[in-house]
N, C-alpha and C. Protein backbone atom coordinates (compact mmCIF):
# COMPACT_ATOMS: atom_id res chain seq x y z
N UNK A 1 -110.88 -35.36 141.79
CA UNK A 1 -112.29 -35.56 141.59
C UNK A 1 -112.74 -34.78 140.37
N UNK A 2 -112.51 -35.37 139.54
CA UNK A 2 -113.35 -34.89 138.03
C UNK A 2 -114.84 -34.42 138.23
N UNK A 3 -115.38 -33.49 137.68
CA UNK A 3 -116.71 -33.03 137.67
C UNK A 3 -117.47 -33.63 136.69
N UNK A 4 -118.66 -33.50 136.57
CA UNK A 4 -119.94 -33.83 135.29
C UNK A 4 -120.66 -33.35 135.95
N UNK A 5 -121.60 -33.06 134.21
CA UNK A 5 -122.30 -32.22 134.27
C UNK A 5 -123.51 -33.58 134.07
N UNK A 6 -124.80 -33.06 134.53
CA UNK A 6 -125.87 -33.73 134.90
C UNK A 6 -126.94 -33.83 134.06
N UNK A 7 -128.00 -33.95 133.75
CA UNK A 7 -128.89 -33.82 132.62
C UNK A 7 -129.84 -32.66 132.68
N UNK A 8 -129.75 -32.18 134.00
CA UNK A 8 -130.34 -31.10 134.12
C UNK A 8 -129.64 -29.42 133.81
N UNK A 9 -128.36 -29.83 132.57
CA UNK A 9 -128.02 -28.89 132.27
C UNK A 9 -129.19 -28.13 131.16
N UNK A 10 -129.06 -26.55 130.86
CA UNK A 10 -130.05 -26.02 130.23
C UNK A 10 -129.46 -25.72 128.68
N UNK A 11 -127.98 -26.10 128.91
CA UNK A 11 -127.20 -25.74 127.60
C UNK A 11 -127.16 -24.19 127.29
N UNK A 12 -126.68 -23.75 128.06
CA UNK A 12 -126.64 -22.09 128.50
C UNK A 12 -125.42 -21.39 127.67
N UNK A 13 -124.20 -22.41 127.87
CA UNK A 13 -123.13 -22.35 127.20
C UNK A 13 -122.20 -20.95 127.85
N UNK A 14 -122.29 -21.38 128.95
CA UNK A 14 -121.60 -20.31 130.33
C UNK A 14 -120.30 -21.50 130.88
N UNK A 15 -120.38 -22.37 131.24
CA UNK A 15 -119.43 -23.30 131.50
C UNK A 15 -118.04 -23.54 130.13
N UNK A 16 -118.05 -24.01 129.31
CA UNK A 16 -117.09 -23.98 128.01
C UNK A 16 -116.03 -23.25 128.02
N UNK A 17 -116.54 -21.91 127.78
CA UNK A 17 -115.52 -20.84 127.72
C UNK A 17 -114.46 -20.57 128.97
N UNK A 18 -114.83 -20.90 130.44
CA UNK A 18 -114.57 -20.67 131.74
C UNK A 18 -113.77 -21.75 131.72
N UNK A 19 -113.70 -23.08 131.31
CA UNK A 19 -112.85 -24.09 131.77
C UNK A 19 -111.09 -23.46 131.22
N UNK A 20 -110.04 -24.13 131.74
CA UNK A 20 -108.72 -23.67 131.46
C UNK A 20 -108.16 -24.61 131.10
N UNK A 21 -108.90 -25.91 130.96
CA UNK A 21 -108.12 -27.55 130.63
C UNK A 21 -109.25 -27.56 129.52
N UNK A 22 -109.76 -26.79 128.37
CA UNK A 22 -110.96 -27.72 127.48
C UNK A 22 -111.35 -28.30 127.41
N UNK A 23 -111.65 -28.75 128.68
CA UNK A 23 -112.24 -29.99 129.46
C UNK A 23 -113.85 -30.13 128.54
N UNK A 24 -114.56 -29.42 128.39
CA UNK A 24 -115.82 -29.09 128.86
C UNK A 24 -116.70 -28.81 127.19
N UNK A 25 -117.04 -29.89 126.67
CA UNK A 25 -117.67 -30.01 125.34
C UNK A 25 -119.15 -30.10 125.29
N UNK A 26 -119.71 -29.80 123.90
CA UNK A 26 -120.99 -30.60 123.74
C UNK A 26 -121.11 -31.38 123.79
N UNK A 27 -121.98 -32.48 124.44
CA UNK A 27 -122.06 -33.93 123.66
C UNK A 27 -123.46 -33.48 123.42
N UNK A 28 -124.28 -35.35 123.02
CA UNK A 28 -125.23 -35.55 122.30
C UNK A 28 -126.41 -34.52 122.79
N UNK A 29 -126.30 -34.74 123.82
CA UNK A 29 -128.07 -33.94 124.56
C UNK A 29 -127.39 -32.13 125.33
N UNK A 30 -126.27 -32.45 125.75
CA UNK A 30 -125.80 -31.15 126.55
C UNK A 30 -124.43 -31.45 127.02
N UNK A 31 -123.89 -30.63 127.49
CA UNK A 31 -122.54 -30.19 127.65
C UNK A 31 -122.21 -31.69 128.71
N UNK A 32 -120.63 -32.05 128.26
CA UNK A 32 -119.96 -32.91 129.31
C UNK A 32 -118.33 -32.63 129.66
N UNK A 33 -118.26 -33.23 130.19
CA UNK A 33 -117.04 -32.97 130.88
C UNK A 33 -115.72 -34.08 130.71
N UNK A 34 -114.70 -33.88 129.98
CA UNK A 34 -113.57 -34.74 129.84
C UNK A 34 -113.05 -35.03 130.63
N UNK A 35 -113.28 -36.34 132.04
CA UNK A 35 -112.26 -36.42 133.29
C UNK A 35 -110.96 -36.51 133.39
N UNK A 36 -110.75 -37.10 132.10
CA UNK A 36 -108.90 -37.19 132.00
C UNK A 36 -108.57 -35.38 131.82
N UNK A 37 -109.23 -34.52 131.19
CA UNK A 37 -108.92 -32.98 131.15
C UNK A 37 -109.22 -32.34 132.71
N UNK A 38 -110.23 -32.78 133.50
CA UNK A 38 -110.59 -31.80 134.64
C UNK A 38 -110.21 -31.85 135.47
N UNK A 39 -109.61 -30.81 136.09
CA UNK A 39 -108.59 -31.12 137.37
C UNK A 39 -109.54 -30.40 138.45
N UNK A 40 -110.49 -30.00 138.01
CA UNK A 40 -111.84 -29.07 139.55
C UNK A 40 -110.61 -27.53 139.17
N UNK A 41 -110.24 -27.22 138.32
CA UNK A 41 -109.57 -26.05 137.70
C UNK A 41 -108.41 -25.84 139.08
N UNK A 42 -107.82 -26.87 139.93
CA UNK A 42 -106.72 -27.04 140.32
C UNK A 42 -105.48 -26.40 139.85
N UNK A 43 -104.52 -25.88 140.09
CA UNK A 43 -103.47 -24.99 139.26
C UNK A 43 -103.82 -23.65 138.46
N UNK A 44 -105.00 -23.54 138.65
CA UNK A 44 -105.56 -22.60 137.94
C UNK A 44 -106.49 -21.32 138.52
N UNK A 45 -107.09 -21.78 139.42
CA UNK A 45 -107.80 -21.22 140.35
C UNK A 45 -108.27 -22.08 141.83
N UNK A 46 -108.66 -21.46 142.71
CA UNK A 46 -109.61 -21.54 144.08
C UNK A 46 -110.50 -22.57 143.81
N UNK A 47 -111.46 -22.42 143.00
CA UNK A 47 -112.67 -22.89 143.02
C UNK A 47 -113.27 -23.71 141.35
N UNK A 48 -113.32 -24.61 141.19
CA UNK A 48 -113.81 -24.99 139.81
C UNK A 48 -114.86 -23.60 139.23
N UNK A 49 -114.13 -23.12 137.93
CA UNK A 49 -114.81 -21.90 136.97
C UNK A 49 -116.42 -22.69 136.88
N UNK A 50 -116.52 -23.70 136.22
CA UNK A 50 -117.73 -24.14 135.99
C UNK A 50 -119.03 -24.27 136.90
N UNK A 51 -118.45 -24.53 138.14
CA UNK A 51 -119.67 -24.44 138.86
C UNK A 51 -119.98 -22.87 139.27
N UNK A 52 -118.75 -22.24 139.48
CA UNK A 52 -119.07 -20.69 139.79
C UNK A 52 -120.41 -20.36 138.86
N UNK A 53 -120.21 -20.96 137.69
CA UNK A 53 -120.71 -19.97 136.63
C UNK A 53 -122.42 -20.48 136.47
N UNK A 54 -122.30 -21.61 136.40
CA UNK A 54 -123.58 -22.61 136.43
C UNK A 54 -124.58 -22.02 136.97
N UNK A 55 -125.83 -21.64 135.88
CA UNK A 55 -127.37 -20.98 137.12
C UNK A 55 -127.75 -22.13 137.19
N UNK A 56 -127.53 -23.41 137.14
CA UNK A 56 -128.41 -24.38 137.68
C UNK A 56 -127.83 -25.36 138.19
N UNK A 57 -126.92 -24.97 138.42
CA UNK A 57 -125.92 -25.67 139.63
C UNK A 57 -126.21 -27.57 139.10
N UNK A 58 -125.67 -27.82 137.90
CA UNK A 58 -125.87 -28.90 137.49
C UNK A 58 -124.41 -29.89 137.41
N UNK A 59 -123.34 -29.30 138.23
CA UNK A 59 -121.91 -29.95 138.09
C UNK A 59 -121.80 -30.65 139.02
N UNK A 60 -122.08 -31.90 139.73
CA UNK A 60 -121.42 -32.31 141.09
C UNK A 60 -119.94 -32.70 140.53
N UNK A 61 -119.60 -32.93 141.21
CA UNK A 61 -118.28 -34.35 141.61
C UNK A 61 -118.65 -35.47 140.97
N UNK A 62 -117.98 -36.09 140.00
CA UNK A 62 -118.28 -37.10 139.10
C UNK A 62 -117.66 -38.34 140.11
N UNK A 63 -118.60 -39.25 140.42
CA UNK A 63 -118.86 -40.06 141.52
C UNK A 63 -117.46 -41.74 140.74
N UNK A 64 -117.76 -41.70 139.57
CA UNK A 64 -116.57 -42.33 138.94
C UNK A 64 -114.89 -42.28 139.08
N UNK A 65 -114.87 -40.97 139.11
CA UNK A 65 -113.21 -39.98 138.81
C UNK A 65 -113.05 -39.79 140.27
N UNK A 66 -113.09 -39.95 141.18
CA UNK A 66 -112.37 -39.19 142.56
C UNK A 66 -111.14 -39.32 142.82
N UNK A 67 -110.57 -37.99 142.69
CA UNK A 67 -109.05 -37.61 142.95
C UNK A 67 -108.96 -36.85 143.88
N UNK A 68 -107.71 -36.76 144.36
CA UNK A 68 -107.35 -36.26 145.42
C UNK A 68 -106.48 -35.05 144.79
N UNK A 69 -106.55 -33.80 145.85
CA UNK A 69 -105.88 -32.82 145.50
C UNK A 69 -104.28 -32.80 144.84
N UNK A 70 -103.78 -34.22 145.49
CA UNK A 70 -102.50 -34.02 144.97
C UNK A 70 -102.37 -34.84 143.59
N UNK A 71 -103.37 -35.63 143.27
CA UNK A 71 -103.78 -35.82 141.66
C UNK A 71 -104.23 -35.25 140.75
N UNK A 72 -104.94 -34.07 141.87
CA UNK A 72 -105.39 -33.14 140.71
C UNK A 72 -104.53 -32.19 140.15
N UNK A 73 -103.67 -31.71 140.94
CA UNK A 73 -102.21 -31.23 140.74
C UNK A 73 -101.61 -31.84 139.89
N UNK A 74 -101.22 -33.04 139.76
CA UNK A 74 -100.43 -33.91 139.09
C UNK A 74 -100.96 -33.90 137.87
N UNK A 75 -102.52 -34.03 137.61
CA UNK A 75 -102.82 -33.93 136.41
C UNK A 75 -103.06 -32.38 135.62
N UNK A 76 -102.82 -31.54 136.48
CA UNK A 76 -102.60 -29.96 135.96
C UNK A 76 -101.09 -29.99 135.56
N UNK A 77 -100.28 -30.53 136.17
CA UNK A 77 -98.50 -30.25 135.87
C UNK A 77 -98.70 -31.28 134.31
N UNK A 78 -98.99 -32.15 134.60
CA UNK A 78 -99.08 -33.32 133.16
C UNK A 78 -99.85 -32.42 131.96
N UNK A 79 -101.01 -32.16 132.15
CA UNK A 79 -101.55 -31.06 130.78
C UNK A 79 -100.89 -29.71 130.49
N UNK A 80 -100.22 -29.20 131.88
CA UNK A 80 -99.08 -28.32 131.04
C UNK A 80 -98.16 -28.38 130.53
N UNK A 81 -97.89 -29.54 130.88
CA UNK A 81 -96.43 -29.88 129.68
C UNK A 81 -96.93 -30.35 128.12
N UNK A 82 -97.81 -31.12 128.74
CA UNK A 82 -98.35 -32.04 126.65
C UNK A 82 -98.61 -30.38 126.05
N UNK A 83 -99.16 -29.28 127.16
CA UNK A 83 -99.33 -28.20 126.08
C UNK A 83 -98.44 -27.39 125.41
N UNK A 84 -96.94 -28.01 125.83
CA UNK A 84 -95.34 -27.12 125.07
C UNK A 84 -95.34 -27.51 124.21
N UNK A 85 -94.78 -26.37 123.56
CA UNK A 85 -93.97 -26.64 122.03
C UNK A 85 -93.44 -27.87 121.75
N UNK A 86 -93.18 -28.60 120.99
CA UNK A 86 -92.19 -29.60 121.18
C UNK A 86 -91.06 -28.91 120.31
N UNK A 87 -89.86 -28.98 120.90
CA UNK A 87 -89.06 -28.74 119.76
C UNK A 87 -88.14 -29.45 119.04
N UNK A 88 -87.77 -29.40 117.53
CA UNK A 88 -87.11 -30.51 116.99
C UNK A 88 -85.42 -30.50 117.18
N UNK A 89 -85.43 -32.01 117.80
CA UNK A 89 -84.02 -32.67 118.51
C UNK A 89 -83.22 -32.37 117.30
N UNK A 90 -81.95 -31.90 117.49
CA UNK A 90 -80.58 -31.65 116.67
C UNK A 90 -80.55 -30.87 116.45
């Protein structure tokens, strides 16, 4: 279950820094959330960083993206690998 952020963000810029997948950008009006990047910080911590952090509690569950814990896993093991070195064959 991918998160987003809502319109009632204040653009506080407390969420960004806290994500562990760089999930979590500006867009046009206020901060959004990359679902192919957000795993609800799965592999990483307890509890999604972003909503911890949120004073206006503007993150639900992105009603589009619903994954299941063992997808969200899957997509934490998948972004840690694209994040290795690659190293050159021969």
């Amino acid at each position: 279950m991918a998160l987003m952020i809502t319109s009632e963000c204040i653009n506080c810029d407390v969420c960004e820094p806290e994500c562990p997948n760089q999930a979590i950008s500006m867009g046009d009006e206020f901060y959004v959330i990359d679902p192919a990047r957000c795993t609800e910080c799965v592999g990483h911590f307890g509890e999604p960083q972003c909503v911890q952090v949120c004073p206006v509690e503007c993150i639900p569950v992105h009603p589009e993206h619903v994954e299941t814990p063992g997808q969200l896993q899957a997509k934490y093991e998948r972004l840690q690998q694209d994040a290795l070195p690659r190293l050159p064959i021969g």
